[in-house]
PDB file of N, CA and C in Angstrom:
ATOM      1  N   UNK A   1      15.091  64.918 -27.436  1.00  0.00           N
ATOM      2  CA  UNK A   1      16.408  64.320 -27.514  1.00  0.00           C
ATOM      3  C   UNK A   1      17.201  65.008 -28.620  1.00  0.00           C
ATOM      4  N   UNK A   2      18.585  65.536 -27.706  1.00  0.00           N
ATOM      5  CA  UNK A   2      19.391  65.954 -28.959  1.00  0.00           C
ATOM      6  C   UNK A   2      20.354  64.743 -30.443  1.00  0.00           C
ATOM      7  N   UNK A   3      20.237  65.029 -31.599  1.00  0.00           N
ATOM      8  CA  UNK A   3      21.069  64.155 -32.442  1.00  0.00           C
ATOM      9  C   UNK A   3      21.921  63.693 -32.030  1.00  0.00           C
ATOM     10  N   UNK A   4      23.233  65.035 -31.128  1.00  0.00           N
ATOM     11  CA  UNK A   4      24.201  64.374 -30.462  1.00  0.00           C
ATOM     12  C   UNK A   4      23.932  63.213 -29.337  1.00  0.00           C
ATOM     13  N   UNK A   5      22.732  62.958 -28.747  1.00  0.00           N
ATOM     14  CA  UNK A   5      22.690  61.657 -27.962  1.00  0.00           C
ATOM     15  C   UNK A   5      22.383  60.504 -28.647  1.00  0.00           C
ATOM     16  N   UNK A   6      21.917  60.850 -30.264  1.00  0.00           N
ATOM     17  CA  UNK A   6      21.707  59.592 -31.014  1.00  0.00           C
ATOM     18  C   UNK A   6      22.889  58.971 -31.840  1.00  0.00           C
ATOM     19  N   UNK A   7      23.972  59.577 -31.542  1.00  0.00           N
ATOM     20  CA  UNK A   7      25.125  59.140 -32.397  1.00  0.00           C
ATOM     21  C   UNK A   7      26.436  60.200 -31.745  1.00  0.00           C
ATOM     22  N   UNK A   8      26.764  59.252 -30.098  1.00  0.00           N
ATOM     23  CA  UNK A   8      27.501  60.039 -29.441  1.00  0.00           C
ATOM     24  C   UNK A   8      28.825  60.147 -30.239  1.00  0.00           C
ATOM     25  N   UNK A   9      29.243  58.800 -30.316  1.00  0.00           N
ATOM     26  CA  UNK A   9      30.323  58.845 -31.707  1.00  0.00           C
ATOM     27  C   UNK A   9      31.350  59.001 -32.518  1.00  0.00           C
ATOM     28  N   UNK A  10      29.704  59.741 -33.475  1.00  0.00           N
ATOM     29  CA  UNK A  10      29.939  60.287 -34.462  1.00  0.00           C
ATOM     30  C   UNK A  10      29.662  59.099 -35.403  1.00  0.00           C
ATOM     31  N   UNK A  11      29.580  58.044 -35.806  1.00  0.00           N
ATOM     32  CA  UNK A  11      29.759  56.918 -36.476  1.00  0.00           C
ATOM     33  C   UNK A  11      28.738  57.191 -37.467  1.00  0.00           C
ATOM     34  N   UNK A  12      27.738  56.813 -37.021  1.00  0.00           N
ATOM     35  CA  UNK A  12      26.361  57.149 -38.130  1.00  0.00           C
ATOM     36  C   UNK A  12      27.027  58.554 -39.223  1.00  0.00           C
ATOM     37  N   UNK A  13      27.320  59.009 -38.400  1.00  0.00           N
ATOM     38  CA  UNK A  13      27.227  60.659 -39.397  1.00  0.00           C
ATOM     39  C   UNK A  13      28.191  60.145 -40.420  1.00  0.00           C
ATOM     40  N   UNK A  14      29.533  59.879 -39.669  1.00  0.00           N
ATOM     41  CA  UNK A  14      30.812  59.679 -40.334  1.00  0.00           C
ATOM     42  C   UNK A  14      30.698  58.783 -41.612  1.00  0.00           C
ATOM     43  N   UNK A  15      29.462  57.615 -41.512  1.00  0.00           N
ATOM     44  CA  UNK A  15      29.584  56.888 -42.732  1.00  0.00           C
ATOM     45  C   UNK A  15      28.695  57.815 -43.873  1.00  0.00           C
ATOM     46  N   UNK A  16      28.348  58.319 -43.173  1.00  0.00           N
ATOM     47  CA  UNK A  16      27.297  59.110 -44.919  1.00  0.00           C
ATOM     48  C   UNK A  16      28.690  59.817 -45.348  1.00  0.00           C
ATOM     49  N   UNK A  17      29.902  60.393 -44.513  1.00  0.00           N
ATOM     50  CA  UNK A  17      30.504  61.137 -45.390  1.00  0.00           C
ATOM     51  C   UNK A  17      31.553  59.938 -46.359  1.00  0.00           C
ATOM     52  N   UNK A  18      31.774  58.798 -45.904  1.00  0.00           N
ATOM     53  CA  UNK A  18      32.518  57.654 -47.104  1.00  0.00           C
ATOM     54  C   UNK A  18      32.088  57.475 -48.085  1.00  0.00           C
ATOM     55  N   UNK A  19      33.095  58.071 -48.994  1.00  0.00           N
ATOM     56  CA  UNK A  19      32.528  57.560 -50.403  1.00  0.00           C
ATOM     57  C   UNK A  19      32.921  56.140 -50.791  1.00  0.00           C
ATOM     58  N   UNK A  20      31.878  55.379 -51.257  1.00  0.00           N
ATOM     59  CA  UNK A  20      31.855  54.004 -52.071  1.00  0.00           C
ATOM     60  C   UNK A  20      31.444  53.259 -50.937  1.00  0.00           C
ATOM     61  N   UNK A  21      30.946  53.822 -49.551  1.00  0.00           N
ATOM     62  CA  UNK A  21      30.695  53.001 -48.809  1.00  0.00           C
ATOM     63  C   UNK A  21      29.275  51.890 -49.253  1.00  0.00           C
ATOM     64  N   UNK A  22      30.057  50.363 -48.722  1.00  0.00           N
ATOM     65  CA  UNK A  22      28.825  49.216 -48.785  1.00  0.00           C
ATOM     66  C   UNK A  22      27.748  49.229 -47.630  1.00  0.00           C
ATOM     67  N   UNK A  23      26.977  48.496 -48.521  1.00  0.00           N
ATOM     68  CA  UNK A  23      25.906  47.835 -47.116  1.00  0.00           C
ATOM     69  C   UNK A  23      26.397  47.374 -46.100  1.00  0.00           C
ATOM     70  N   UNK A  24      27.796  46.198 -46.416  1.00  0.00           N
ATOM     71  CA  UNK A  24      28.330  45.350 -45.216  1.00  0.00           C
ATOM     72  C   UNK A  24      28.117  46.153 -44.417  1.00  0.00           C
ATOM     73  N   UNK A  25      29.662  47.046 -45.163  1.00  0.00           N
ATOM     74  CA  UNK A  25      30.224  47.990 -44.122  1.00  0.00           C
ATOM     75  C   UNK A  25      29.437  48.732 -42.942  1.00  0.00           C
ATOM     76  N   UNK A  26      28.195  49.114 -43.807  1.00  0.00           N
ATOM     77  CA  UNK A  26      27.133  50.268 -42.927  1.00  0.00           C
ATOM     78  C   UNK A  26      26.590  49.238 -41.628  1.00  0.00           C
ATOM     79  N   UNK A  27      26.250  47.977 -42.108  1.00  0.00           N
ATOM     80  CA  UNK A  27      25.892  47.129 -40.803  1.00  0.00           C
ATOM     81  C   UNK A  27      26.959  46.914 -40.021  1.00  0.00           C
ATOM     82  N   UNK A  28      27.991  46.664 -40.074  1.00  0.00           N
ATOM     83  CA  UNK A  28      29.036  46.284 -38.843  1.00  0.00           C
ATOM     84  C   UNK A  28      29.030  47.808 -38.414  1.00  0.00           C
ATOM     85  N   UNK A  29      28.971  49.139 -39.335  1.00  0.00           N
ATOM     86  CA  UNK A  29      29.017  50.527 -38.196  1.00  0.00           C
ATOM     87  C   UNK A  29      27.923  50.717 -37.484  1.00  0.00           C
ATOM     88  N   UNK A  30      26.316  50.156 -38.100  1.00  0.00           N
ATOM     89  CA  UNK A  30      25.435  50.233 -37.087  1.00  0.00           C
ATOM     90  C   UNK A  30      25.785  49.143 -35.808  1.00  0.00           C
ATOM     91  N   UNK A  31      26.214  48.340 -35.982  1.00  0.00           N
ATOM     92  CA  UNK A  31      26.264  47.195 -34.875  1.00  0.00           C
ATOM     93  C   UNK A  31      27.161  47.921 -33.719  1.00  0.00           C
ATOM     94  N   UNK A  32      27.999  48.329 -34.419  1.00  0.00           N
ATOM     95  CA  UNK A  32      29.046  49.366 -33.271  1.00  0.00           C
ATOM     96  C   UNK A  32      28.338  50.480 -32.165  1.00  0.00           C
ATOM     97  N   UNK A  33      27.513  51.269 -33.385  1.00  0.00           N
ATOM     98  CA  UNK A  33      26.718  51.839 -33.140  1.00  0.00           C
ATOM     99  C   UNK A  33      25.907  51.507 -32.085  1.00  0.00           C
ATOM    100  N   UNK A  34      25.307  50.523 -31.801  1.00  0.00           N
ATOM    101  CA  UNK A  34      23.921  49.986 -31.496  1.00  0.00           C
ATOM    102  C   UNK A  34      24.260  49.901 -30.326  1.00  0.00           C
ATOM    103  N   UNK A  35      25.550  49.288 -29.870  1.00  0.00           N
ATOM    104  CA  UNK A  35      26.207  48.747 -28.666  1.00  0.00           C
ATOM    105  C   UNK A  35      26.584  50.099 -28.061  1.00  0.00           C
ATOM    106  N   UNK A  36      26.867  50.524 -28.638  1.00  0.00           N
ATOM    107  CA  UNK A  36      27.636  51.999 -27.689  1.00  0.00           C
ATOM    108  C   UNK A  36      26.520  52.951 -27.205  1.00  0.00           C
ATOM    109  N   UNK A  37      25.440  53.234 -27.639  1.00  0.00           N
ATOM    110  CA  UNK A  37      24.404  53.999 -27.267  1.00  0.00           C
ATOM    111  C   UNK A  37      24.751  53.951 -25.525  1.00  0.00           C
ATOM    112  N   UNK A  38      24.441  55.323 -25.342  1.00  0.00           N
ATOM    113  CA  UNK A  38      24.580  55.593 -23.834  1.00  0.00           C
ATOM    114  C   UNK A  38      23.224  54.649 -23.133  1.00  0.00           C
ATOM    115  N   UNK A  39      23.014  54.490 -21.689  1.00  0.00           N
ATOM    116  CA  UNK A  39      22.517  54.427 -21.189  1.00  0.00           C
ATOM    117  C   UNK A  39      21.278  55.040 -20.991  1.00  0.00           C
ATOM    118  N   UNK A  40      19.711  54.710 -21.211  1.00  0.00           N
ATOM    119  CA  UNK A  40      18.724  55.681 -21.422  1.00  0.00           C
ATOM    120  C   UNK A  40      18.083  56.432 -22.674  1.00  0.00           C
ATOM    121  N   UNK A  41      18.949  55.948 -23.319  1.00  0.00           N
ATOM    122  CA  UNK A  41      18.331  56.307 -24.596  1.00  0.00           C
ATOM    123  C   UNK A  41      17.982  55.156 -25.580  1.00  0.00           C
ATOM    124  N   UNK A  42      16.578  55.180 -26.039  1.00  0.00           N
ATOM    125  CA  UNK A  42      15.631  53.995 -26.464  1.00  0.00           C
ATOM    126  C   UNK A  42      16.470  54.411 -27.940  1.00  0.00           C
ATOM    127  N   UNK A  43      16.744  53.039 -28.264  1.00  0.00           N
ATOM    128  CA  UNK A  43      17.342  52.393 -29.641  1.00  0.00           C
ATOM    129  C   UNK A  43      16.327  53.348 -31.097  1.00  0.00           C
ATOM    130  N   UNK A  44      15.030  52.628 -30.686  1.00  0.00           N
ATOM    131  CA  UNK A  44      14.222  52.924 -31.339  1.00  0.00           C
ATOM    132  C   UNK A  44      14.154  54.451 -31.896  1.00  0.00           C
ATOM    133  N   UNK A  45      13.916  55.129 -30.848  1.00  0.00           N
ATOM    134  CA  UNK A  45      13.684  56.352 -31.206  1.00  0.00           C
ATOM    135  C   UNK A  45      14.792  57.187 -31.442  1.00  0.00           C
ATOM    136  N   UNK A  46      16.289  56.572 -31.063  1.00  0.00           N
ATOM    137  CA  UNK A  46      17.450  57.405 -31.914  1.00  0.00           C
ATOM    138  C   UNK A  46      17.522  56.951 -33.618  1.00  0.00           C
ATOM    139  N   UNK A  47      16.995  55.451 -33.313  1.00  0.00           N
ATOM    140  CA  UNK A  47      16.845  55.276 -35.224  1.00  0.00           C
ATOM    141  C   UNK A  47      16.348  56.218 -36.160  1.00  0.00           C
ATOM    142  N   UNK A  48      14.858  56.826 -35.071  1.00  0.00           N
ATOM    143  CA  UNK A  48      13.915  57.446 -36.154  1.00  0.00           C
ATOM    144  C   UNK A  48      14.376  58.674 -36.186  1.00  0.00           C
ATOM    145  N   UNK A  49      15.404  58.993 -35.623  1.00  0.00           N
ATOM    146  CA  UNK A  49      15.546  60.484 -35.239  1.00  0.00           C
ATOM    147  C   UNK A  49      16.772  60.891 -36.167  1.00  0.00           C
ATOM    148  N   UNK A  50      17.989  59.714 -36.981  1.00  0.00           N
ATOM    149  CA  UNK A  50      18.700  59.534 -37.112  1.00  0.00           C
ATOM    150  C   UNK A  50      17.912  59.114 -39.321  1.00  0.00           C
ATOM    151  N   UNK A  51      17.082  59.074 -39.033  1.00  0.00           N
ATOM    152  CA  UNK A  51      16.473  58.599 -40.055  1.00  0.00           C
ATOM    153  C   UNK A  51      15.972  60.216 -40.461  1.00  0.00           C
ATOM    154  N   UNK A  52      15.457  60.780 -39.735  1.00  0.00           N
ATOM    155  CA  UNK A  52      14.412  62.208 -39.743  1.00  0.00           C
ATOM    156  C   UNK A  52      16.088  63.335 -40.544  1.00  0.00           C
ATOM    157  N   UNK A  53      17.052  63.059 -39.854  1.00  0.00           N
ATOM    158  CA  UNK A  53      17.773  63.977 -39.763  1.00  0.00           C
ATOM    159  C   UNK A  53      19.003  63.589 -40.914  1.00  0.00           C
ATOM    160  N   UNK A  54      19.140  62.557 -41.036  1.00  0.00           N
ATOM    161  CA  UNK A  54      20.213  62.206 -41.436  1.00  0.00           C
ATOM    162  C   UNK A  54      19.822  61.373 -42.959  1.00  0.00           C
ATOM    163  N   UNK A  55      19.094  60.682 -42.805  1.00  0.00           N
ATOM    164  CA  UNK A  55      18.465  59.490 -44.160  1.00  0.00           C
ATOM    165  C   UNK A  55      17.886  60.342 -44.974  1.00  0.00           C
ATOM    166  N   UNK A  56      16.962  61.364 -44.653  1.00  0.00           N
ATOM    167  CA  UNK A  56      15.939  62.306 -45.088  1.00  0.00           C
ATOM    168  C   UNK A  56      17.165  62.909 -46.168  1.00  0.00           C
ATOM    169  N   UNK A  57      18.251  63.589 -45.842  1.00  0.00           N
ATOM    170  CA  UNK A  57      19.461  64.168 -46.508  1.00  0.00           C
ATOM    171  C   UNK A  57      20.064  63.362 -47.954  1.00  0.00           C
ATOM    172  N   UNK A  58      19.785  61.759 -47.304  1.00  0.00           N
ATOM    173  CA  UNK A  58      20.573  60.525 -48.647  1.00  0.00           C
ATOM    174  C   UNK A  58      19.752  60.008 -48.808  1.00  0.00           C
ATOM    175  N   UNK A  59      18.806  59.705 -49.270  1.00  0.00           N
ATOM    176  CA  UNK A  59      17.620  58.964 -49.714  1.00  0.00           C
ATOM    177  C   UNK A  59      18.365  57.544 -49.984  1.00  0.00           C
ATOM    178  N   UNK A  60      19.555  57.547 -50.880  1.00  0.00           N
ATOM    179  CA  UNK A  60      19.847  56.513 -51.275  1.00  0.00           C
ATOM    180  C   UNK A  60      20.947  55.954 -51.011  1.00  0.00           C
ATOM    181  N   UNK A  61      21.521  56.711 -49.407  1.00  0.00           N
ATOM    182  CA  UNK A  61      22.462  55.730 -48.747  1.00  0.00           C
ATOM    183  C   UNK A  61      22.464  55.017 -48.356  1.00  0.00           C
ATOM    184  N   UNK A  62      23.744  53.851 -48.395  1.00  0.00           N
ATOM    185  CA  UNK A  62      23.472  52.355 -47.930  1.00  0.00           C
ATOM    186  C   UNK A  62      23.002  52.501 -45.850  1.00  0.00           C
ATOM    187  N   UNK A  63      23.633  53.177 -45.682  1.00  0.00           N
ATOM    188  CA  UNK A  63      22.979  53.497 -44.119  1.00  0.00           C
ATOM    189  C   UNK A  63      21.901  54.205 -44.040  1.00  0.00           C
ATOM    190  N   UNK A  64      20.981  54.901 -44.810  1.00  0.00           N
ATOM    191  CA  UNK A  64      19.867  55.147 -44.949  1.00  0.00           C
ATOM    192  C   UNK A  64      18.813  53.807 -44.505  1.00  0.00           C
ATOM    193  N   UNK A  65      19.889  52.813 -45.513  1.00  0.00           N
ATOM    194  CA  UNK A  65      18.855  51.425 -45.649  1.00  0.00           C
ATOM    195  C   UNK A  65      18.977  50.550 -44.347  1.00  0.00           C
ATOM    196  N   UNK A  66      20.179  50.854 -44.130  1.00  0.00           N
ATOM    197  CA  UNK A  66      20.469  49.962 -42.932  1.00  0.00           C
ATOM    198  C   UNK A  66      19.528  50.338 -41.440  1.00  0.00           C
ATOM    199  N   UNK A  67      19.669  51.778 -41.461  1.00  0.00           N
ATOM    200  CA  UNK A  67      18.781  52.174 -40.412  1.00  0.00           C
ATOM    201  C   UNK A  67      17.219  52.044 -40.602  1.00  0.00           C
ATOM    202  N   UNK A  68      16.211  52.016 -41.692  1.00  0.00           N
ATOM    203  CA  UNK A  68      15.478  52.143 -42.022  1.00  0.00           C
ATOM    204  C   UNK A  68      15.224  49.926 -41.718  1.00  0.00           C
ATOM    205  N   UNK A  69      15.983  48.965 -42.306  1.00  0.00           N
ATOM    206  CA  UNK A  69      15.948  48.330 -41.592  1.00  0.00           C
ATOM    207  C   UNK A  69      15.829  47.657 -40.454  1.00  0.00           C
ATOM    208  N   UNK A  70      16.320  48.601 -39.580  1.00  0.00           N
ATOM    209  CA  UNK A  70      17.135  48.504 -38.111  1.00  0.00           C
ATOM    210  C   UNK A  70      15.404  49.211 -37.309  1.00  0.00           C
ATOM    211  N   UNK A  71      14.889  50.155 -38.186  1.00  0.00           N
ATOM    212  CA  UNK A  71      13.739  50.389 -37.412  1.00  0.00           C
ATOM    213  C   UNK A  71      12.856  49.647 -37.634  1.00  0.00           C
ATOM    214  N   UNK A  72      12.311  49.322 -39.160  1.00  0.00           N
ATOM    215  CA  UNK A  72      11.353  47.752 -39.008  1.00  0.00           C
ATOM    216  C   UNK A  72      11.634  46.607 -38.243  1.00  0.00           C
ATOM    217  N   UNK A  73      13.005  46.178 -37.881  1.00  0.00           N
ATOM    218  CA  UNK A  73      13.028  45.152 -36.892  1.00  0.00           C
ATOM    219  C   UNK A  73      12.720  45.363 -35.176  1.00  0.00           C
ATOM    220  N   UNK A  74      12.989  47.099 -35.057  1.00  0.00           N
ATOM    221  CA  UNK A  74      12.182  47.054 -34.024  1.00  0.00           C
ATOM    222  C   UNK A  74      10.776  47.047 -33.667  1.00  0.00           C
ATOM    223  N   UNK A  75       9.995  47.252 -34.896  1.00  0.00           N
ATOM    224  CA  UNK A  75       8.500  47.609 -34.441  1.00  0.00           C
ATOM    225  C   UNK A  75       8.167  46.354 -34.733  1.00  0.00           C
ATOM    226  N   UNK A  76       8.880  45.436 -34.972  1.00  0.00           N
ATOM    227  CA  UNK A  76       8.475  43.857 -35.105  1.00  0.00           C
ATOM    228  C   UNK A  76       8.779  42.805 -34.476  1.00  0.00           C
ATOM    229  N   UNK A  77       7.568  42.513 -33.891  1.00  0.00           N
ATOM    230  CA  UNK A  77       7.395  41.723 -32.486  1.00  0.00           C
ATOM    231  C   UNK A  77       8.037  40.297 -33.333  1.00  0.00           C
ATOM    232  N   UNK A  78       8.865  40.018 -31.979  1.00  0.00           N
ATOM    233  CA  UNK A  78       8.753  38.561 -31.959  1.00  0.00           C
ATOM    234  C   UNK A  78       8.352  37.538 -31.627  1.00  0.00           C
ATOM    235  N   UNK A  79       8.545  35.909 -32.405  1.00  0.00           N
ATOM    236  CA  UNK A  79       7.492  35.043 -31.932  1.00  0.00           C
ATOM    237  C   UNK A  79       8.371  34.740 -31.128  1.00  0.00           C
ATOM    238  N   UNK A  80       7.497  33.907 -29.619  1.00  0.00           N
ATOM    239  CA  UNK A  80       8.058  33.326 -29.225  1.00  0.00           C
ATOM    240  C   UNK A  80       8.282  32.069 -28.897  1.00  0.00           C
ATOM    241  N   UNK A  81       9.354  31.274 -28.881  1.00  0.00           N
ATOM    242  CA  UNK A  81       9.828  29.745 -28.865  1.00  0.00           C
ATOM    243  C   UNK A  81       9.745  29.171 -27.870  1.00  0.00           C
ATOM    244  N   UNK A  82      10.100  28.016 -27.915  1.00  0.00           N
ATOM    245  CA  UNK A  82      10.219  26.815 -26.484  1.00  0.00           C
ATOM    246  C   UNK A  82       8.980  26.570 -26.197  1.00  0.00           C
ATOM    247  N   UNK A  83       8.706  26.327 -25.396  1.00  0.00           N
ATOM    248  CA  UNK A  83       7.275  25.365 -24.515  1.00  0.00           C
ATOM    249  C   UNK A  83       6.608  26.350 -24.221  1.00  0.00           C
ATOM    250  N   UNK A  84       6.240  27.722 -24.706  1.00  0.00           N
ATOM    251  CA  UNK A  84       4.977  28.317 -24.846  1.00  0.00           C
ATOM    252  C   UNK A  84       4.727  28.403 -25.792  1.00  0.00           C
ATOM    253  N   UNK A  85       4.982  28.225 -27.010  1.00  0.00           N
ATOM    254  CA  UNK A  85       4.733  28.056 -28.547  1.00  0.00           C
ATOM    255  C   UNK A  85       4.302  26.650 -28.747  1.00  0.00           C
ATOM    256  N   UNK A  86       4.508  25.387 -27.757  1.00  0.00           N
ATOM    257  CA  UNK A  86       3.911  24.203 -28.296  1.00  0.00           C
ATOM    258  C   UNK A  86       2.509  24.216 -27.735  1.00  0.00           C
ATOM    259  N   UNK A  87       0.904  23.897 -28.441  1.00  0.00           N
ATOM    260  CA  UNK A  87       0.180  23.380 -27.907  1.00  0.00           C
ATOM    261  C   UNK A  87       0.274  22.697 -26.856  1.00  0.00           C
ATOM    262  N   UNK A  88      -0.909  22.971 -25.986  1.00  0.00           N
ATOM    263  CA  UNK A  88      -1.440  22.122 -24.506  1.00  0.00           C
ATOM    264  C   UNK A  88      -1.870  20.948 -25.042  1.00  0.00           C
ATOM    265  N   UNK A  89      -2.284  20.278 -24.548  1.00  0.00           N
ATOM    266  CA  UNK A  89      -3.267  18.842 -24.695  1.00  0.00           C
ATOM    267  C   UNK A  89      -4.081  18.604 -23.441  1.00  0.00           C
TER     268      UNK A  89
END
């Protein structure tokens, strides 16, 4: 997969170049982000790819963190609720 399919865009890239950019900020551009991804391309693996290429560069950008976030919540299963989570009897 090329970078350009992980950030058709441009958004991701565009916030590493803002200076004074916040955390908020970086989450409402990933959220933008997240939604717009083309069709066919797994979330997951544009994170890590976006992380490899791009985070690797800012160690200590607030979208560094955000994505680096954004990939622990995917490799983390959720529980699940309602009436398969209550005991049988």
């Amino acid at each position: 997969m090329d970078i350009s399919h992980c950030d058709p865009k441009g958004l991701i890239h565009e916030s590493y170049r803002m200076e004074g950019i916040q955390a908020s900020e970086c989450r409402s551009i990933f959220l933008d982000w997240a939604l717009s991804l083309p069709e066919g391309v797994e979330t997951r693996d544009a994170i890590e790819m976006l992380i490899v290429h791009l985070g690797s560069k800012h160690p200590d950008h607030p979208m560094t963190q955000v994505l680096e976030e954004g990939s622990v919540e995917m490799r983390t299963p959720k529980r699940r609720g309602g009436w398969r989570s209550r005991p049988r009897n």
